[in-house]
Protein backbone atom coordinates (compact mmCIF):
# COMPACT_ATOMS: atom_id res chain seq x y z
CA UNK A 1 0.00 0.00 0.00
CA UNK A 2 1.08 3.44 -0.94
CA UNK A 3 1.56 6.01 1.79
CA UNK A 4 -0.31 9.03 1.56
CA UNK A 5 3.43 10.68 1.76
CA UNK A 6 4.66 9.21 -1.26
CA UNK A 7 1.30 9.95 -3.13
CA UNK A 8 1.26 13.58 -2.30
CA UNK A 9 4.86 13.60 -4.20
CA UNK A 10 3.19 11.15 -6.62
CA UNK A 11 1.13 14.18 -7.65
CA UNK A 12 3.67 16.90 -7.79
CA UNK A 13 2.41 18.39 -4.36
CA UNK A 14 5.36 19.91 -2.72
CA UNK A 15 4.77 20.28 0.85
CA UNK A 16 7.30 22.54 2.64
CA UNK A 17 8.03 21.64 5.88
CA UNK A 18 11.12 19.66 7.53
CA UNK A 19 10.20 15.86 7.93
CA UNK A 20 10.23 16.80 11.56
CA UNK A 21 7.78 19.13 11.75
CA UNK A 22 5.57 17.57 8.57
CA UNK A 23 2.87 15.85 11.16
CA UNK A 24 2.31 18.90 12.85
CA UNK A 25 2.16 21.01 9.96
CA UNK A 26 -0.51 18.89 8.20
CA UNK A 27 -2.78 18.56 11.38
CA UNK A 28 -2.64 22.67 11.46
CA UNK A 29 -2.70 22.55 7.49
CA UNK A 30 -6.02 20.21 7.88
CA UNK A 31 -7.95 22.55 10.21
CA UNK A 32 -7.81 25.64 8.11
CA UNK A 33 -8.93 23.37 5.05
CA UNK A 34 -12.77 23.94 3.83
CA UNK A 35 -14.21 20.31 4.10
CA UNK A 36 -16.82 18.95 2.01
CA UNK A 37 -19.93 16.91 3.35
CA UNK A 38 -18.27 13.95 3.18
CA UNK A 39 -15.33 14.59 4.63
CA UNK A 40 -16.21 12.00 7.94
CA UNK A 41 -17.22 9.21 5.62
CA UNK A 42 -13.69 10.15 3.96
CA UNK A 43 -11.90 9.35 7.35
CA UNK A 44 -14.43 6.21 8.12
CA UNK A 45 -13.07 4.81 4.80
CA UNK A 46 -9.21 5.35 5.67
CA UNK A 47 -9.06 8.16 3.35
CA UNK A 48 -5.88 10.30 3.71
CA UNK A 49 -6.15 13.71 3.25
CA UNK A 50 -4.87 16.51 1.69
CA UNK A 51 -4.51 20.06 1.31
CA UNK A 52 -6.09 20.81 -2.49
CA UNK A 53 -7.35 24.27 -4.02
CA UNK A 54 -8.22 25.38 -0.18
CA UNK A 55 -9.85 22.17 0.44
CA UNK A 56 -9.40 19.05 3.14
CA UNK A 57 -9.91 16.12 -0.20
CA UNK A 58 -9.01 11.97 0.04
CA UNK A 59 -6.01 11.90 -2.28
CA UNK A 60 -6.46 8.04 -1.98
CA UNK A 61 -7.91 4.72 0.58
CA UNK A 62 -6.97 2.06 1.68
CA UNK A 63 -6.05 0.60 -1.56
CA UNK A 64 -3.10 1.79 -3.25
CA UNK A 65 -4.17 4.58 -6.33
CA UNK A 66 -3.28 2.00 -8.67
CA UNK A 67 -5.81 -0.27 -7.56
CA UNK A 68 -8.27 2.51 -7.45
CA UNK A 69 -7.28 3.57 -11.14
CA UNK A 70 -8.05 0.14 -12.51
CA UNK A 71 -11.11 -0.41 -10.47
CA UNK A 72 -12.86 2.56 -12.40
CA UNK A 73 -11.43 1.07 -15.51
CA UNK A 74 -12.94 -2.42 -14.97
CA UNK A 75 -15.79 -1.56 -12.53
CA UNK A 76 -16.41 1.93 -11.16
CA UNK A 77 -15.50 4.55 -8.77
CA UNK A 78 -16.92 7.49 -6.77
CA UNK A 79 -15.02 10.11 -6.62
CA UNK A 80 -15.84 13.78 -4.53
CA UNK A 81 -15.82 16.61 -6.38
CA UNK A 82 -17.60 18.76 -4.30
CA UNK A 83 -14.98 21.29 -4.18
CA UNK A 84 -15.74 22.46 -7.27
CA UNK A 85 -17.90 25.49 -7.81
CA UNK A 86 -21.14 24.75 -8.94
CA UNK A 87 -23.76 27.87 -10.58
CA UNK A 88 -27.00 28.43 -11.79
CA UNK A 89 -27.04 31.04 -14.99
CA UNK A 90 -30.59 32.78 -15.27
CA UNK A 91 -31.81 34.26 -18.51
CA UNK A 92 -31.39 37.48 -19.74
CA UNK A 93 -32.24 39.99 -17.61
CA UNK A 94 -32.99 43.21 -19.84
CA UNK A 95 -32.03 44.01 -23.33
CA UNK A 96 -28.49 44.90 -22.21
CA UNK A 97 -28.03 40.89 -22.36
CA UNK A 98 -27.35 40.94 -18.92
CA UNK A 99 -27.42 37.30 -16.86
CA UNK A 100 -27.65 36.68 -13.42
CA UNK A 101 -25.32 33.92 -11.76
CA UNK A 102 -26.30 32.32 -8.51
CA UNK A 103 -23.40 29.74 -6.68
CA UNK A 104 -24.97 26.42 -5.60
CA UNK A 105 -24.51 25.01 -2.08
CA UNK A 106 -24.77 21.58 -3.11
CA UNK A 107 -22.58 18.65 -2.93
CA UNK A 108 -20.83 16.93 -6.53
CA UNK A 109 -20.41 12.98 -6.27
CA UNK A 110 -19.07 11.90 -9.52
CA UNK A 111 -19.87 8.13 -10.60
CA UNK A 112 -17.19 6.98 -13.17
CA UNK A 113 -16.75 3.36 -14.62
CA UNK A 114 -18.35 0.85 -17.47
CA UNK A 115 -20.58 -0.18 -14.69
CA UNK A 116 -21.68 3.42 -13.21
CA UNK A 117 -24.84 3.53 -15.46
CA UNK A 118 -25.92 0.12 -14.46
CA UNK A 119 -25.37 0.84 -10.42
CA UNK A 120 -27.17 4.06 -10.83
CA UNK A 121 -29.56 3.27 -12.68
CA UNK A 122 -31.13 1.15 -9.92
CA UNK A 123 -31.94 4.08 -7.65
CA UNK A 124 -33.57 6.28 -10.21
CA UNK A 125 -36.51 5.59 -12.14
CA UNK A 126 -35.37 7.59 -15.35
CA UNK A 127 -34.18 5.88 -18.24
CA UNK A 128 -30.63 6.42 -18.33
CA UNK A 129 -30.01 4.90 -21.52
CA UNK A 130 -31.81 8.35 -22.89
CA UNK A 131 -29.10 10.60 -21.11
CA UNK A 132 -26.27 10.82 -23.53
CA UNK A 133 -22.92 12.57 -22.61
CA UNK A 134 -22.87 15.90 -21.79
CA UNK A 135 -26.69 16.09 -21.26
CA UNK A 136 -28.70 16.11 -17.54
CA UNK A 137 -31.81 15.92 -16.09
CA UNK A 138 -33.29 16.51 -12.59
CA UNK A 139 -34.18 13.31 -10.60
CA UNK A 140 -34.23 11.22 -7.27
CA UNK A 141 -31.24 8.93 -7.10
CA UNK A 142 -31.98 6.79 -4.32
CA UNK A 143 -34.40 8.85 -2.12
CA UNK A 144 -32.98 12.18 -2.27
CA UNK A 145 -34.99 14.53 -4.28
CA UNK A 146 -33.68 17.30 -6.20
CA UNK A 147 -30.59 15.69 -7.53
CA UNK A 148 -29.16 16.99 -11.23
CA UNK A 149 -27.49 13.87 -12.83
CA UNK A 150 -25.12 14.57 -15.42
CA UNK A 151 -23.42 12.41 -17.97
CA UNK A 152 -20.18 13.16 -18.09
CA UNK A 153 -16.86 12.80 -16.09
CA UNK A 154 -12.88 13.67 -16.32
CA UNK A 155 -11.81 10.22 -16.63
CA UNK A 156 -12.97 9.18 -20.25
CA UNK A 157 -15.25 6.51 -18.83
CA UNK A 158 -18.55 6.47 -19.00
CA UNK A 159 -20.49 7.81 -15.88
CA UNK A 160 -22.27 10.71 -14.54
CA UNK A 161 -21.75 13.90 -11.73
CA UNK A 162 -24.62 14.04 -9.29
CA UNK A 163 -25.17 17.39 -7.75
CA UNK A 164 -26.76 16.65 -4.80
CA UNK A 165 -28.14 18.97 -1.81
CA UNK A 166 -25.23 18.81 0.94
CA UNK A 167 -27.30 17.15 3.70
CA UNK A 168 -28.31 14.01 1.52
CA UNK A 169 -24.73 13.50 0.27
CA UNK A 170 -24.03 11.28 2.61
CA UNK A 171 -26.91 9.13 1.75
CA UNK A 172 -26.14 8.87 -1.08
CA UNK A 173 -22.77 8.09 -0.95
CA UNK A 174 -23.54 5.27 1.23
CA UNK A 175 -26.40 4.28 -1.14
CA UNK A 176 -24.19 3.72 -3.53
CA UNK A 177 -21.39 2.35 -1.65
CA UNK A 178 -23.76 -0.74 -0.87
CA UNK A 179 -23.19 -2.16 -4.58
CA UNK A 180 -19.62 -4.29 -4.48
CA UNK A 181 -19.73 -2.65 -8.16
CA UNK A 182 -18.89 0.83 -6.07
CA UNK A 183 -15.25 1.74 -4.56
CA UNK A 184 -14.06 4.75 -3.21
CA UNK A 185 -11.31 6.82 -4.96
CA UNK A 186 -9.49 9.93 -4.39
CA UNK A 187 -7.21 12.63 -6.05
CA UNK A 188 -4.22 10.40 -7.20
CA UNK A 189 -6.45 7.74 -9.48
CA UNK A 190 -8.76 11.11 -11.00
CA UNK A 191 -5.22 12.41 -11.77
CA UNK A 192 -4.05 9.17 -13.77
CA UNK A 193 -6.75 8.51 -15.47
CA UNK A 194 -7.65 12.29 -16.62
CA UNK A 195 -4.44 12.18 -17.97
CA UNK A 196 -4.37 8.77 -19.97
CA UNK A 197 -8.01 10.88 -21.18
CA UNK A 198 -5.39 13.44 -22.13
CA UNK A 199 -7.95 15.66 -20.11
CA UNK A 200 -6.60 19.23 -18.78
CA UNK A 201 -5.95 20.19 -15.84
CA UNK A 202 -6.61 24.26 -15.44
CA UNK A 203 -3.59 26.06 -14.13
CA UNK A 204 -0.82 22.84 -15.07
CA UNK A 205 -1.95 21.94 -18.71
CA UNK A 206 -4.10 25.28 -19.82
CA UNK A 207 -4.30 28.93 -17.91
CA UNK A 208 -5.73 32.47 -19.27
CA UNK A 209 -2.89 32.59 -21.24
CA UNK A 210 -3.34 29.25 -23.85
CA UNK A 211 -5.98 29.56 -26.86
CA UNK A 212 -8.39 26.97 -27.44
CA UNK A 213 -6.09 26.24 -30.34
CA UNK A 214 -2.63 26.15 -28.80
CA UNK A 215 -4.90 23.66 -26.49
CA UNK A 216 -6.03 21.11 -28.81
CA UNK A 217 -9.31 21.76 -27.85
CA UNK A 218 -10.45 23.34 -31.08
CA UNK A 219 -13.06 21.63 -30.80
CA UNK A 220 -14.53 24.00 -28.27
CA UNK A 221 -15.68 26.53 -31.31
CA UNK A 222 -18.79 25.75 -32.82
CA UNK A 223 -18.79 26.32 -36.69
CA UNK A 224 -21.17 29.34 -36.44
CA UNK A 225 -18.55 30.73 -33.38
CA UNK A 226 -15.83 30.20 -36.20
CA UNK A 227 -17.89 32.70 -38.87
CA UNK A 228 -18.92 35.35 -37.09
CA UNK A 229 -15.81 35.67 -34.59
CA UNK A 230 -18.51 36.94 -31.65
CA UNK A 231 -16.43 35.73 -28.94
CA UNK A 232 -13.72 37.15 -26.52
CA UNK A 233 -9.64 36.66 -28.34
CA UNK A 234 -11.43 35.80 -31.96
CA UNK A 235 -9.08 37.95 -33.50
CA UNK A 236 -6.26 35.57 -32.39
CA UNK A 237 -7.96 32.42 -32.10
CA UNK A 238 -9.58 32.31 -35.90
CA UNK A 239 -6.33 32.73 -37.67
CA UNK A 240 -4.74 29.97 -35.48
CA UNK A 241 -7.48 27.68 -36.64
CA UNK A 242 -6.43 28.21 -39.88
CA UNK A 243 -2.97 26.72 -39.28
CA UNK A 244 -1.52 30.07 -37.71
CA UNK A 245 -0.34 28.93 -34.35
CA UNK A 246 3.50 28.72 -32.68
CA UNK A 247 2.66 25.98 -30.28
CA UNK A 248 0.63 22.98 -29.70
CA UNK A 249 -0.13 20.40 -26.51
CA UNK A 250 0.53 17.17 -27.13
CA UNK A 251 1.15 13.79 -25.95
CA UNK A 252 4.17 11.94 -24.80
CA UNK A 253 5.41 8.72 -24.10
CA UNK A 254 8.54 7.09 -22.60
CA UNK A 255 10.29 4.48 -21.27
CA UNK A 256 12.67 4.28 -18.09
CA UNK A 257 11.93 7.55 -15.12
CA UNK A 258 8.51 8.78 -15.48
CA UNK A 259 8.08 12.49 -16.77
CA UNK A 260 7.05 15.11 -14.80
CA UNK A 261 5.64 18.92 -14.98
CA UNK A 262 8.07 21.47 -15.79
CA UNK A 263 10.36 18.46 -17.24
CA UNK A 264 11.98 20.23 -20.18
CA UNK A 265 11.19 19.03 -23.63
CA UNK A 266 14.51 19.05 -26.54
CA UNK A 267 14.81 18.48 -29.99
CA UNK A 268 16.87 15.36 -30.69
CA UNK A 269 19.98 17.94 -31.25
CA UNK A 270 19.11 19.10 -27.43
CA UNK A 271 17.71 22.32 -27.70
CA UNK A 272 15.06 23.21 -25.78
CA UNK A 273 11.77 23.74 -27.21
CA UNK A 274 9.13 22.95 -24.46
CA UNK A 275 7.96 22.03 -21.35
CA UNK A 276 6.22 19.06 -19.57
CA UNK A 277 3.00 19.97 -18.24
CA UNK A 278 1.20 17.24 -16.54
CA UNK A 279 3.01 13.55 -16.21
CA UNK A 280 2.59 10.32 -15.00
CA UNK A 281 3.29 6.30 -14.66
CA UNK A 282 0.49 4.90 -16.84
CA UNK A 283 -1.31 2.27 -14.88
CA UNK A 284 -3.02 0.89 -17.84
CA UNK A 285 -0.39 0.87 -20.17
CA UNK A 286 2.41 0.34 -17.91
CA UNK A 287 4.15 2.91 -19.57
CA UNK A 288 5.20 6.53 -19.26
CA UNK A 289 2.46 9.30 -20.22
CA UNK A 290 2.80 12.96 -19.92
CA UNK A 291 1.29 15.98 -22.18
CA UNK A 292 3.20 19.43 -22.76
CA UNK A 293 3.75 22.22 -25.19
CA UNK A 294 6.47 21.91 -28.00
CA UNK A 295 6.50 24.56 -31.71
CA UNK A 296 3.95 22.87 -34.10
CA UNK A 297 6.75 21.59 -36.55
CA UNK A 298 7.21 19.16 -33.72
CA UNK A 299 3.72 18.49 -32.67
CA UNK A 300 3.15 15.30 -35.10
CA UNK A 301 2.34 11.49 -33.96
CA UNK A 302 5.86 10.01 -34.06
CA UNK A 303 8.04 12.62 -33.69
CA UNK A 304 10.96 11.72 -31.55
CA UNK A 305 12.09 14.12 -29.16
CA UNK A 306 14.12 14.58 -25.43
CA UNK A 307 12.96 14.83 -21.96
CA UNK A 308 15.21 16.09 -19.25
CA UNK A 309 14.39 14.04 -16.35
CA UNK A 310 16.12 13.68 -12.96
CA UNK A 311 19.03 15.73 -15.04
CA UNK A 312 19.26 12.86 -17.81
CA UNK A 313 18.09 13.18 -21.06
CA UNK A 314 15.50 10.45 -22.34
CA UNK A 315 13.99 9.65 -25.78
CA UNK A 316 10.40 10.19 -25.66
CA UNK A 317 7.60 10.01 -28.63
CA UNK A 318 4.87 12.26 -29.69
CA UNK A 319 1.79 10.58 -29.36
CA UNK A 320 -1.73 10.89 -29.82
CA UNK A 321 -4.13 11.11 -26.80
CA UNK A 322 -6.01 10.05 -25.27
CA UNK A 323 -3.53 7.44 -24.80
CA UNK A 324 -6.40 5.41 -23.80
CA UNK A 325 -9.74 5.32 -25.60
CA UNK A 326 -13.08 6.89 -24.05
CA UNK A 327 -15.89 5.25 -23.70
CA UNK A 328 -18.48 8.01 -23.47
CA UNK A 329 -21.94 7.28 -23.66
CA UNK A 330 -23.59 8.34 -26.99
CA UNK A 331 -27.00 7.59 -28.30
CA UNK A 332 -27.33 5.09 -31.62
């Protein structure tokens, strides 16, 4: 089993504090933390918690992350999000196109796996197979009333994000905990398998300074976007569409020392022409993954290039992502 230790470090947390004054730090650390509504069932569970975005989170159980990462490929996994802002847009207020925005208290469990449909679907009585990705509906999941079910999820499985009022979260949880289908998992498995989704994580792999473009998530813009250029940066994004752009994020793989953020990324001759921004041990391919930025000449599948890691310079490929296929759920 993994400590929680070595999976903080696993995740490119640095913690600063002297190993003899770590435990003490964390335990103040911990009470200044916002926690979520399930942060007792965390510590029922053997969760071990850390400090992430402000908030106390499980960055894995019992079970060492790898066994949590394959779990939600083979089964599924719940995983809680509920740290993440959740809003309500109203229409347009006056002709001024105003809208109004109103934050939602609620709690976010998110169900991910080949099998979350099937264990959720037995505490609802809508027909799930009519929610495709990226679609929701309103519905009781397993008594509690006013849930919003979503299908979708950030680690290219199938499954959904129930936003859930905060005093039946732990109902639910528990609910759905009952089915042997169901395991816990925390940060360290949604970190793996978001990036074998070659998924983004804001502020490592995109900020307000990367276009949708640079990104690889062109696919963002809608054609009608694309024609009239009504949106915020069009006069930079459009052209790069075209085939204008310095940059690109790709994929990388490698053998030997896994790569990590910041890693520098060289041209075979060794000059330096990106940077690693998200990286990671593959636990389904037993191989090396990471994403980063290099110039676009270099951006193609199979383009051999250098990572710096640990000081030593490493042959790496460019590869396409994901590096493991998604299994979304789309209607026929």
């Amino acid at each position: 089993m993994r400590r929680a230790g070595s999976v903080v470090a696993w995740l490119g947390l640095r913690l600063q504090a002297p190993p003899s004054t770590l435990g003490r730090s964390l335990s103040c650390a911990q009470d200044a933390l916002r926690r979520t509504p399930l942060y007792d069932l965390h510590l029922a569970h053997g969760g071990k918690m850390v400090a992430f975005a402000g908030w106390s989170l499980p960055v894995q159980y019992r079970d060492s992350h790898i066994d949590s990462h394959l779990h939600t490929r083979q089964h599924c996994s719940l995983f809680d999000v509920s740290h993440m802002l959740q809003d309500k847009v109203r229409e347009l207020q006056n002709m001024g196109n105003d809208v109004g925005l109103e934050v939602v208290d609620n709690a976010l469990l998110a169900l991910q796996g080949p099998t979350a449909a099937q264990v959720l679907q037995a505490g609802v009585t809508d027909d799930l197979r009519k929610l495709p990705f990226m679609t929701s509906a309103v519905m009781e999941v397993f008594g509690v009333s006013g849930c919003r079910v979503t299908r979708c999820g950030y680690t290219g499985e199938d499954g959904v994000e129930i936003s859930v009022p905060a005093a039946g979260a732990v109902h639910l949880a528990m609910a759905l905990l009952e089915n042997p289908e169901v395991k816990l998992a925390g940060l360290a498995a949604r970190d793996s398998l978001r990036l074998e989704a070659g998924l983004c994580l804001y502020g490592n792999d995109i900020d307000e300074h990367t276009t949708p473009v640079e990104g690889s998530l062109s696919w963002t813009l809608g054609k009608r976007r694309r024609a009239a250029m009504d949106f915020p940066g069009a006069e930079v994004i459009v052209p790069q569409l075209k085939g204008k752009v310095q940059r690109r994020r790709v994929g990388l793989m490698c053998e030997g020392p896994p790569m990590r953020a910041h890693s520098p990324i060289l041209s075979t001759e060794g000059t330096v022409i990106g940077t690693v921004t998200s990286g990671c041990p593959s636990p389904s391919l037993k191989k090396n993954v990471a994403m980063g930025y290099v110039p676009s000449q270099y951006s193609q599948p199979g383009t051999l290039v250098l990572v710096e890691v640990r000081r030593k310079r490493q042959a790496a490929v460019v590869s396409k992502m994901p590096f493991v296929p998604t299994t979304y759920y789309t209607l026929k």
